[in-house]
N, C-alpha and C. Protein backbone atom coordinates (compact mmCIF):
# COMPACT_ATOMS: atom_id res chain seq x y z
N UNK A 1 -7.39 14.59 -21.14
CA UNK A 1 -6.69 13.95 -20.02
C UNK A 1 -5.73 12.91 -20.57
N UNK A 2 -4.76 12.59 -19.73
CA UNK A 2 -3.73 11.58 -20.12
C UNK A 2 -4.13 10.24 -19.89
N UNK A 3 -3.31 9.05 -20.36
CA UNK A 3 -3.47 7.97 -20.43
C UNK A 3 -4.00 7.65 -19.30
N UNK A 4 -4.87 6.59 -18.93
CA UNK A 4 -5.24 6.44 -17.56
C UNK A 4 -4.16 4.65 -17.20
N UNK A 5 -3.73 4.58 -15.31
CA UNK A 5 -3.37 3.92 -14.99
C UNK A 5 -3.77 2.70 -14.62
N UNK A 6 -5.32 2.56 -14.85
CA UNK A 6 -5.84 1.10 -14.49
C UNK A 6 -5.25 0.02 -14.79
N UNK A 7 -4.48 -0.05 -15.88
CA UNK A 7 -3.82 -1.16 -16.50
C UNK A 7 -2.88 -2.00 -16.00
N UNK A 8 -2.25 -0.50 -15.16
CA UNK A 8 -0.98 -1.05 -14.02
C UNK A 8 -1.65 -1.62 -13.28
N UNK A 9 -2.72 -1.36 -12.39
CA UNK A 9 -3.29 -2.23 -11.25
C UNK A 9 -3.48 -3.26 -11.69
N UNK A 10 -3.55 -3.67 -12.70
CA UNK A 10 -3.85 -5.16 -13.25
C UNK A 10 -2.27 -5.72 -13.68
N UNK A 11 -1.15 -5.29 -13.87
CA UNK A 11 -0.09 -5.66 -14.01
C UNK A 11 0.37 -5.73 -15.57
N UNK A 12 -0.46 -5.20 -16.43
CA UNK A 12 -0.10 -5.33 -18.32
C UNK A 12 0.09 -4.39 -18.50
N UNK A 13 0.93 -3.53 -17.60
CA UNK A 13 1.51 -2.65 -18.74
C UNK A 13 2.67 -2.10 -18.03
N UNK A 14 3.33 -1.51 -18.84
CA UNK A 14 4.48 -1.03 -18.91
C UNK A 14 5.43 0.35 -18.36
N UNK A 15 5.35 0.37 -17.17
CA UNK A 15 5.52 1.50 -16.01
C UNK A 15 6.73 2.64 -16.47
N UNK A 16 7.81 1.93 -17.19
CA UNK A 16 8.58 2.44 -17.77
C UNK A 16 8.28 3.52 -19.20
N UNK A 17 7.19 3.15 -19.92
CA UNK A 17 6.56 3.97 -20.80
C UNK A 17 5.82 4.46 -20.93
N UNK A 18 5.40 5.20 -19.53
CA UNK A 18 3.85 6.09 -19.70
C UNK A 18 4.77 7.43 -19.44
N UNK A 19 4.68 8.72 -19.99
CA UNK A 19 4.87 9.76 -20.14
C UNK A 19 4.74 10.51 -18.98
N UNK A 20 6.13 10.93 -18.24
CA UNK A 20 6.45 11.88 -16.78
C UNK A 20 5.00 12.58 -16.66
N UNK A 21 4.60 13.44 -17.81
CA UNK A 21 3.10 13.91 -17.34
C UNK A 21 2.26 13.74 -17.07
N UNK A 22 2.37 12.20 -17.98
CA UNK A 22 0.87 11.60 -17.78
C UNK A 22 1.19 11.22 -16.08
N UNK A 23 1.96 11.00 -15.78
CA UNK A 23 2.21 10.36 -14.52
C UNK A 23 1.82 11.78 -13.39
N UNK A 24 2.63 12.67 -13.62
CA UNK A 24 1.77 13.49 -12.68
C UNK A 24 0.05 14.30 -12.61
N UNK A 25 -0.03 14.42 -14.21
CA UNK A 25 -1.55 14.50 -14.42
C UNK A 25 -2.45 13.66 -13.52
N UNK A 26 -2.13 12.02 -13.34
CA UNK A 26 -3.00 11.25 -13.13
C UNK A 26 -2.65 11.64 -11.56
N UNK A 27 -1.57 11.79 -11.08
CA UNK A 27 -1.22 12.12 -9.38
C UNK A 27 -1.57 13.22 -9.03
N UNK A 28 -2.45 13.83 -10.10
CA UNK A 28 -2.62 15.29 -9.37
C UNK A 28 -1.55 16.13 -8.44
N UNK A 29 -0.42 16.02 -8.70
CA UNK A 29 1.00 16.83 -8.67
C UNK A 29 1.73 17.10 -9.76
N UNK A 30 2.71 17.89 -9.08
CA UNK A 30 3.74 18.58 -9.83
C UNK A 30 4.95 18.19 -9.39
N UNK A 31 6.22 18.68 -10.79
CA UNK A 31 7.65 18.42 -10.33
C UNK A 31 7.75 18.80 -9.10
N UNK A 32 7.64 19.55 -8.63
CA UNK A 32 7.52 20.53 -7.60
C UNK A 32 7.29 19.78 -6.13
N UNK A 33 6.00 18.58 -6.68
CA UNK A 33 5.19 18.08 -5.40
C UNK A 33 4.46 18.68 -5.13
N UNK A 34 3.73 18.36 -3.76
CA UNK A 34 2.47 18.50 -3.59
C UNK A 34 2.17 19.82 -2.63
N UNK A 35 1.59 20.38 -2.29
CA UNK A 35 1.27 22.16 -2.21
C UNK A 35 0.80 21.36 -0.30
N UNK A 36 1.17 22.02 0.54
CA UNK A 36 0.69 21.75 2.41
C UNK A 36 -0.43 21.41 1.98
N UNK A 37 -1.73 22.12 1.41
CA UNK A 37 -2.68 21.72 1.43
C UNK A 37 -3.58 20.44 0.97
N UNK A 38 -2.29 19.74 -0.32
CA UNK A 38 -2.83 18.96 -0.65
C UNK A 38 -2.24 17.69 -0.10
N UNK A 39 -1.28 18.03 0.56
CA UNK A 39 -0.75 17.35 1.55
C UNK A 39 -1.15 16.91 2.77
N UNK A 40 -2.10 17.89 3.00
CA UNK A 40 -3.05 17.81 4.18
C UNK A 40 -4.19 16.86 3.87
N UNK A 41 -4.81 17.20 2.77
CA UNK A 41 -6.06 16.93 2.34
C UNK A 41 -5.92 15.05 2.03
N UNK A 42 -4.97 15.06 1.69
CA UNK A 42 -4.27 13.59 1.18
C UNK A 42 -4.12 12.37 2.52
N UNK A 43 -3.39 13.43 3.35
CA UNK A 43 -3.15 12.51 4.48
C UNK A 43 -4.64 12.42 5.30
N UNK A 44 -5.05 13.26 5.57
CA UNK A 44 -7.06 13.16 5.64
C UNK A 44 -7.67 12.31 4.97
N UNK A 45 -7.59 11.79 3.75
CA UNK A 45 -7.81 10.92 2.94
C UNK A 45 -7.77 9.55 3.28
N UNK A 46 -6.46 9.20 3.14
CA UNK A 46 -5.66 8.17 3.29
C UNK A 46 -5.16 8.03 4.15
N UNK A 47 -4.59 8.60 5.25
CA UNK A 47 -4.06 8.47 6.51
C UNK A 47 -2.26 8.15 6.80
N UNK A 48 -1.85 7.76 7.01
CA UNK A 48 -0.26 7.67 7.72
C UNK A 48 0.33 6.79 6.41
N UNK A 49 1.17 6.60 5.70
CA UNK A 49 2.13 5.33 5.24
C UNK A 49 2.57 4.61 6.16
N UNK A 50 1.94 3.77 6.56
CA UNK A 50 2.52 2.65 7.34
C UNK A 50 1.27 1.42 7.64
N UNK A 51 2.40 0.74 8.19
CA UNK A 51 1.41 -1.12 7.60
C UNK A 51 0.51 -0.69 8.87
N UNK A 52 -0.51 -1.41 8.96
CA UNK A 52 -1.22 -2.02 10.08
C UNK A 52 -0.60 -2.80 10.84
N UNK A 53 -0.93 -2.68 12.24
CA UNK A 53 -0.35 -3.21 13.43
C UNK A 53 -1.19 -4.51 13.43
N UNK A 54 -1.09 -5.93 13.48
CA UNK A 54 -2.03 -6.79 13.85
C UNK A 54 -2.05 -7.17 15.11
N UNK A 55 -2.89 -7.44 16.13
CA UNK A 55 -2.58 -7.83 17.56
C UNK A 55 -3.02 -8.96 17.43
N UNK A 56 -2.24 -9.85 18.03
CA UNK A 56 -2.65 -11.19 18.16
C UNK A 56 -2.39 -11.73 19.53
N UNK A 57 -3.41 -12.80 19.50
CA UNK A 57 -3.52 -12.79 21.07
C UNK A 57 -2.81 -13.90 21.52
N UNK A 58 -2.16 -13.84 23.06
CA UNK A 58 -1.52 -14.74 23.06
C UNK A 58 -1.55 -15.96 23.29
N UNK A 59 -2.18 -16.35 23.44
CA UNK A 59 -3.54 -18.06 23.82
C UNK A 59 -3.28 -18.17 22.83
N UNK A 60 -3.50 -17.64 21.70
CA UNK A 60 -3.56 -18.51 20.20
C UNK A 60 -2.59 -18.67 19.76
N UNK A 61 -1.35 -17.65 20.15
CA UNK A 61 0.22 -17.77 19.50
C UNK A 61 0.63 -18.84 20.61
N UNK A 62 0.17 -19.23 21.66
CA UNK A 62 0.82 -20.43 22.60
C UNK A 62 0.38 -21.78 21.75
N UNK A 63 -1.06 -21.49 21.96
CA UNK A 63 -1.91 -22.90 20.99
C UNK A 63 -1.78 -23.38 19.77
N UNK A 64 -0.99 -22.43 19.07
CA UNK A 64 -0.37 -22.60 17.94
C UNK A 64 1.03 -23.23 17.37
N UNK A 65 2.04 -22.78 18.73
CA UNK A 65 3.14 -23.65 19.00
C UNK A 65 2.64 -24.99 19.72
N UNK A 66 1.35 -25.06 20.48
CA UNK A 66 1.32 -26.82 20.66
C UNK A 66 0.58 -27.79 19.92
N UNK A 67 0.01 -27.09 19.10
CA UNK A 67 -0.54 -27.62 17.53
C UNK A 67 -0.05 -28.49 16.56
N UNK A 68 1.31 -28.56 16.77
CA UNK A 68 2.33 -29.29 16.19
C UNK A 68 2.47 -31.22 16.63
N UNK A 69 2.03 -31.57 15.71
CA UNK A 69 2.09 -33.21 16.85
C UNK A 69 3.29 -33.54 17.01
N UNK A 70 4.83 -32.90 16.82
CA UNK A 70 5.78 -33.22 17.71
C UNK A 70 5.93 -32.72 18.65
N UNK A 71 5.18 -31.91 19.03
CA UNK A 71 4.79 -31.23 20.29
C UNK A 71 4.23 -32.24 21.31
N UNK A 72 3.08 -33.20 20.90
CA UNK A 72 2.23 -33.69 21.49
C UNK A 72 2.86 -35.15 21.73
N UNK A 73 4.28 -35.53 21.14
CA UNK A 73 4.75 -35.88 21.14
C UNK A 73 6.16 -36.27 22.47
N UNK A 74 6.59 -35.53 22.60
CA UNK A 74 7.48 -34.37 23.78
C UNK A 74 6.40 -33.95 25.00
């Protein structure tokens, strides 16, 4: 097997010099990309690319603008 990427998650090493293969070896793809199925299987996995929605409530985003002691001030 090829070099492994843990190193990057930690930030010491060097993204620019790990070898196109090793890079798809470790992605389990090809030039090509990824086959419907593993495309499927992936998004089953991991789910959508996209951020989380946070809801926040609005009592606290009000209470938060009068939190301010120039608020309390005014």
């Amino acid at each position: 097997m090829g070099r492994s990427f843990g190193c990057c998650f930690e930030g010491n090493c060097g993204l620019e010099n790990i070898p196109i293969e090793d890079v798809f070896e470790n992605l389990r793809c090809t030039r090509e990309g990824l086959t419907n199925l593993a495309a499927e299987e992936r998004l089953a996995i991991f789910g959508h690319n996209k951020p989380e929605e946070k809801k926040e409530s609005k009592l606290l985003k009000f209470l938060g603008f009068t939190w301010n002691p120039l608020s309390w001030v005014m």
